[in-house]
Protein backbone atom coordinates (compact mmCIF):
# COMPACT_ATOMS: atom_id res chain seq x y z
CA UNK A 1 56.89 -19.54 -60.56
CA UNK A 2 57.40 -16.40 -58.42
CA UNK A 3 59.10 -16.98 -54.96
CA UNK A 4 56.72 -15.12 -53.21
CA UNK A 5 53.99 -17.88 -54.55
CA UNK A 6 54.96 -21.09 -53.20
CA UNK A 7 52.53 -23.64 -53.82
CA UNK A 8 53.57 -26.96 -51.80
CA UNK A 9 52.19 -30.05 -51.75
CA UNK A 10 52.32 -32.60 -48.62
CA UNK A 11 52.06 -35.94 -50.04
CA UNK A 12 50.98 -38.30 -46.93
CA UNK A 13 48.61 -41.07 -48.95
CA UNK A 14 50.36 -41.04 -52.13
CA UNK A 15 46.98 -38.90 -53.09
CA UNK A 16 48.97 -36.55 -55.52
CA UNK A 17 51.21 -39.06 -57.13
CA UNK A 18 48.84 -39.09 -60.42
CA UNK A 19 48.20 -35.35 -60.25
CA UNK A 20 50.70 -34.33 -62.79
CA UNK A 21 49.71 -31.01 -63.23
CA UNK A 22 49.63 -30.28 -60.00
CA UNK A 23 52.66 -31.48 -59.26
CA UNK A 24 54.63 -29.46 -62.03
CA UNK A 25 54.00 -26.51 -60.53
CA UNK A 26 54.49 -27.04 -56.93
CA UNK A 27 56.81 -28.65 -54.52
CA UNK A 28 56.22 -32.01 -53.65
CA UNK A 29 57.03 -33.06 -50.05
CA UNK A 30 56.47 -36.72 -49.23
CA UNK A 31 55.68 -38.44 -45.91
CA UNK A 32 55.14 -41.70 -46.88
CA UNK A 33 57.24 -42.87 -43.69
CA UNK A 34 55.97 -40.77 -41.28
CA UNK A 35 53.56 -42.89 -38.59
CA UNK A 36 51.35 -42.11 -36.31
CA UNK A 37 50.16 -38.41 -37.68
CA UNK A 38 46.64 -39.69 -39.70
CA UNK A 39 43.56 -37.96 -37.94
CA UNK A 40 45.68 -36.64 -34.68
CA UNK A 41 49.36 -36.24 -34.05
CA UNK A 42 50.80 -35.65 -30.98
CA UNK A 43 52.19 -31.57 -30.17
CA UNK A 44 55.58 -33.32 -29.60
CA UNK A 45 55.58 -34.97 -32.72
CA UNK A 46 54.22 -31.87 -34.37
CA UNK A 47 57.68 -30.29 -34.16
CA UNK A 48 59.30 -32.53 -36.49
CA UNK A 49 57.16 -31.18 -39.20
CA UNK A 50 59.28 -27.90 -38.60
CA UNK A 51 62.24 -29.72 -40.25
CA UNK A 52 60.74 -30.88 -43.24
CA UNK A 53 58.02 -27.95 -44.47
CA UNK A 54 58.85 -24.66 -44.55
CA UNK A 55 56.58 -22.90 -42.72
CA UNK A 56 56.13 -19.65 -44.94
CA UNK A 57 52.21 -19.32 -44.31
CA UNK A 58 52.33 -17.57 -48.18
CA UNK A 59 51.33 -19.28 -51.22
CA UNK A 60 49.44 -22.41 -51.10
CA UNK A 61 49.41 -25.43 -49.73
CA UNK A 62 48.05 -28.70 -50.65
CA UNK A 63 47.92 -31.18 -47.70
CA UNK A 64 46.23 -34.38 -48.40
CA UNK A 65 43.06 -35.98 -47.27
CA UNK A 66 41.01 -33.66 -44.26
CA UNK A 67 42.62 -36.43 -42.29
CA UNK A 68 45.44 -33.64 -41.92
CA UNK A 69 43.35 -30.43 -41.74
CA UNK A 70 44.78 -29.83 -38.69
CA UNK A 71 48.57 -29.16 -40.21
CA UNK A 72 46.49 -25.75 -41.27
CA UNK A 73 47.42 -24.61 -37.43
CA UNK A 74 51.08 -25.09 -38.43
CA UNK A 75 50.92 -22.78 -40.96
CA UNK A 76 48.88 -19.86 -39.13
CA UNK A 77 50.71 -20.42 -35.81
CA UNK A 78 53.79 -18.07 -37.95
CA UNK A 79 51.73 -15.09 -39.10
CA UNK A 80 52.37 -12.41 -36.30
CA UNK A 81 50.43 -9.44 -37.82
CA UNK A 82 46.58 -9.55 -37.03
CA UNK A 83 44.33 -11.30 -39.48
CA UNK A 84 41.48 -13.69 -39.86
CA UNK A 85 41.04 -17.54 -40.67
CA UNK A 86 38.35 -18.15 -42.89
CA UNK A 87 37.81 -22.06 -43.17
CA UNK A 88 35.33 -23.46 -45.94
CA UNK A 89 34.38 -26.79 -44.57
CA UNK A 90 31.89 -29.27 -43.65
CA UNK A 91 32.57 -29.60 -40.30
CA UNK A 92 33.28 -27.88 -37.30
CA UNK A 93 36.46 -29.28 -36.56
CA UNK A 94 35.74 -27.62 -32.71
CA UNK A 95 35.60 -31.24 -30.77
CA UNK A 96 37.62 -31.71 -27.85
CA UNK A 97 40.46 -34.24 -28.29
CA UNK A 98 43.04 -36.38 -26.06
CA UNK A 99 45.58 -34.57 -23.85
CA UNK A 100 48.78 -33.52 -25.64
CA UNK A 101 46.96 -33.76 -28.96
CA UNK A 102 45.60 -31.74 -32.07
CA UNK A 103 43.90 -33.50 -34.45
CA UNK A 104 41.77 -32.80 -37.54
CA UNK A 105 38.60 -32.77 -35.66
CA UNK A 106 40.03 -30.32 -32.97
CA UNK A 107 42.36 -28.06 -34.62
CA UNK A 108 40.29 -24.65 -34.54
CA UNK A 109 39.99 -24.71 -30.75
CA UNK A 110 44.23 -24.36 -31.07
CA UNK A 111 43.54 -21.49 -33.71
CA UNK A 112 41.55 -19.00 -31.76
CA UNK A 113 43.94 -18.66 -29.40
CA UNK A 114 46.59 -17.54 -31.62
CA UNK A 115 47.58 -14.47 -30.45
CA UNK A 116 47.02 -12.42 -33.92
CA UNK A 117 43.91 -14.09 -34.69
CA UNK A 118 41.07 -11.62 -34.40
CA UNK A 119 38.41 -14.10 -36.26
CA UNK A 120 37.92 -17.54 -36.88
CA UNK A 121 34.97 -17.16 -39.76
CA UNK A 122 33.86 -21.05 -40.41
CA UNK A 123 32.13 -21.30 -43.91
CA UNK A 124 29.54 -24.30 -44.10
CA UNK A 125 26.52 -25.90 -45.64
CA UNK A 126 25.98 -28.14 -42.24
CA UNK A 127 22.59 -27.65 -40.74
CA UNK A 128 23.56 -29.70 -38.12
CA UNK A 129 25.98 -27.19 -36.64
CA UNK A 130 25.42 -25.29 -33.30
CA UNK A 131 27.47 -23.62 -31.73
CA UNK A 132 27.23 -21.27 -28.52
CA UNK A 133 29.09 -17.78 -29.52
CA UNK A 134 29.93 -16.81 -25.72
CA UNK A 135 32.10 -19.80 -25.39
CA UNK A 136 34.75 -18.53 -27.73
CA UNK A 137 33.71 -14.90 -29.35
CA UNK A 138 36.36 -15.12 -31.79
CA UNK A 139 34.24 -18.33 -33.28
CA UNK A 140 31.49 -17.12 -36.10
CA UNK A 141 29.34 -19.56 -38.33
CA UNK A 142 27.95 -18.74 -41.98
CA UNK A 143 25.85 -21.06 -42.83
CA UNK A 144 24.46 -21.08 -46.82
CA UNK A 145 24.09 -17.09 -46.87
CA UNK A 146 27.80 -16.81 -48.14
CA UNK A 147 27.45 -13.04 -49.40
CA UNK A 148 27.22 -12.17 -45.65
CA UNK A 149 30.65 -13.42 -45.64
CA UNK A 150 31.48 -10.10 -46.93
CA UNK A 151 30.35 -8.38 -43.70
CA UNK A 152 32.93 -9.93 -41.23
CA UNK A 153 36.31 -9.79 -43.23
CA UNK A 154 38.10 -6.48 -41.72
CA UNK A 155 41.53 -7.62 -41.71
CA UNK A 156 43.92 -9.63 -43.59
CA UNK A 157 42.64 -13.30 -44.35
CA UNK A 158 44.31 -16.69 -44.45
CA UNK A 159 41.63 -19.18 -46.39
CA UNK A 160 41.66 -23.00 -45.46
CA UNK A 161 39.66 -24.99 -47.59
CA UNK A 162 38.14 -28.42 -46.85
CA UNK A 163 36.64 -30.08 -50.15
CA UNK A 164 34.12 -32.31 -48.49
CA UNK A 165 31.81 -29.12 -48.66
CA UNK A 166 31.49 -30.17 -52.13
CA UNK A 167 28.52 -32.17 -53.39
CA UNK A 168 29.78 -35.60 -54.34
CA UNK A 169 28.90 -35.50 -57.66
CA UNK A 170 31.84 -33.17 -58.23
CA UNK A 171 34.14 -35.04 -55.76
CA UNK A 172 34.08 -37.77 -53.26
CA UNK A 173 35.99 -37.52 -50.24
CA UNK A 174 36.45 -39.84 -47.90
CA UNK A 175 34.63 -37.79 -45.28
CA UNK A 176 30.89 -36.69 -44.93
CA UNK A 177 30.14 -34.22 -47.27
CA UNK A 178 28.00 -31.31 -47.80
CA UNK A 179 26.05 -30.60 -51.04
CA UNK A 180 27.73 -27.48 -52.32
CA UNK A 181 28.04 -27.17 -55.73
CA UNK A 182 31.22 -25.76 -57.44
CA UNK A 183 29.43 -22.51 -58.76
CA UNK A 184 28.53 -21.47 -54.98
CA UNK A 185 31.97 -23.07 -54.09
CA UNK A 186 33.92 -21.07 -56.51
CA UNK A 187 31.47 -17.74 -55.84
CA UNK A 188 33.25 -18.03 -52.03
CA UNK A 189 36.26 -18.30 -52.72
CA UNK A 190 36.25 -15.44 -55.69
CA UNK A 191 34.71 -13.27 -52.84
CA UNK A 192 37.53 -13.81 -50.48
CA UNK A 193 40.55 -13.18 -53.35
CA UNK A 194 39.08 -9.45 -53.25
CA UNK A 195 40.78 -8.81 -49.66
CA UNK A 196 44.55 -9.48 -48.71
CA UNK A 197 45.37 -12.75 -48.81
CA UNK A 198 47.73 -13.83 -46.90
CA UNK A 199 48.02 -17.85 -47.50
CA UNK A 200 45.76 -21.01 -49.01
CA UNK A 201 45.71 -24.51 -47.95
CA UNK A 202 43.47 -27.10 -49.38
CA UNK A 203 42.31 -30.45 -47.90
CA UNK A 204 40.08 -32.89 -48.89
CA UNK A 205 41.34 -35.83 -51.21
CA UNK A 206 39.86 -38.47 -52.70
CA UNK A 207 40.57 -42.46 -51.58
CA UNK A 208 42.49 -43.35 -54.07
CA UNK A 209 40.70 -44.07 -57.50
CA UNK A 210 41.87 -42.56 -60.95
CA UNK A 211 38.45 -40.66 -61.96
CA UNK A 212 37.91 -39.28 -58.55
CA UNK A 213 41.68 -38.15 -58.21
CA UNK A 214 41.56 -36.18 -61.87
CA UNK A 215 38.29 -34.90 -60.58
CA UNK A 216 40.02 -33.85 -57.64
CA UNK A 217 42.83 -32.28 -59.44
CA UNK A 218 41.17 -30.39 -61.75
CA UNK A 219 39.51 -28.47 -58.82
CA UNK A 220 42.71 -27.92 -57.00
CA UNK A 221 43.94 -26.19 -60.35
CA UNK A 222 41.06 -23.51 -60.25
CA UNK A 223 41.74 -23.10 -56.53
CA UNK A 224 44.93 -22.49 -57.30
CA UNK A 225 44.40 -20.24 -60.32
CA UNK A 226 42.02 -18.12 -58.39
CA UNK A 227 44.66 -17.48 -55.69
CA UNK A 228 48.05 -17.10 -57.33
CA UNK A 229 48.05 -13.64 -58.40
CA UNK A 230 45.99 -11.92 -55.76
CA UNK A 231 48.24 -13.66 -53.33
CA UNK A 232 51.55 -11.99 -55.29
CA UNK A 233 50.36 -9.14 -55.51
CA UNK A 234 49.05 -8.29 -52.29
CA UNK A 235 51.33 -9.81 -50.05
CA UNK A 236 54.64 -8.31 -52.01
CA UNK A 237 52.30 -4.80 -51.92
């Protein structure tokens, strides 16, 4: 594996212990005994996550159920040359949250104020989204017409991926999920692997049950497959 691809892989739920392919080609970093970080996590407490991960934002990361989506802010807090987030999920994960808290409903609102960030591009199936532009005009929704994605990528991207956009007959989360299926799922991502990527992480885990987690493995493999060597090659160009 090439040092400028790491692929990690945050074990919180023991969700990747029986995804042994996964797991030979990445780095597996347990938190079984961390408390209090499932679905919010203090900013204090945050920090201690800077002594265990290494916050490289290249390369991908795998990082448990979306109960943790918000550890994506971690990773694109460290990028300091302009660039976009593109995030493929279900939800907004926009809501407002307790005081001294990010959590995996809130995270983005911490994102577009990154100083670097010049877009936050959310990818979704969810109808049910709305969304004022004016209050934050870094915030823009695609909604099912994903070749218009193409349209609003200018810089640099870092891609986080929520799996609960996917249909659950190819995967059940333990969130609400859309009804994507893994052609169109697969046709976003291949469109985003033509610009400079900078970074991957993935979210979205099964409960824990042995068909769902191969299920579940075998689409983090493609993910990961699609990424590698654009990834390599264009962040070493």
């Amino acid at each position: 594996m090439s040092t400028n691809f790491p692929t990690l892989i945050l074990n919180f739920d023991h969700v990747y212990t029986n995804q042994n392919q996964l797991l030979s080609i990445g780095k597996l970093i347990s938190f079984n005994n961390i408390s209090q970080v499932k679905y919010l996590c203090s900013y204090e407490k945050l920090e201690e996550f800077k002594k265990l991960i290494p916050f490289d934002y290249k390369g991908i990361k795998f990082l448990g159920k979306s109960d943790f989506h918000y550890l994506t802010y971690l990773f694109i807090r460290n990028i300091k040359l302009p660039f976009e987030l593109v995030v493929i999920d279900h939800h907004l994960d926009f809501m407002e949250t307790f005081e001294g808290y990010i959590s995996c409903g809130s995270w983005i609102r911490d994102a577009v104020r990154l100083p670097f960030i010049e877009k936050v591009v959310v990818v979704t199936d969810n109808e049910n989204i709305s969304f004022k532009d004016n209050l934050f005009r870094k915030l823009k929704i695609i909604k099912n017409d994903f070749d218009i994605l193409k349209k609003y990528i200018n810089f640099p991207v870092y891609i986080s991926i929520d799996k609960d956009i996917l249909d659950k007959k190819y995967i059940f989360t333990n969130w609400e999920q859309g009804m994507i299926d893994l052609d169109s799922f697969f046709d976003i991502l291949n469109i985003l692997s033509q610009y400079k990527v900078l970074g991957v992480d993935v979210c979205g885990e099964p409960d824990f049950n042995l068909i769902e987690i191969k299920r579940s493995e075998k689409i983090n493999l493609m993910i990961h497959d699609i990424f590698k060597m654009y990834i390599q090659e264009k962040v070493t160009a």
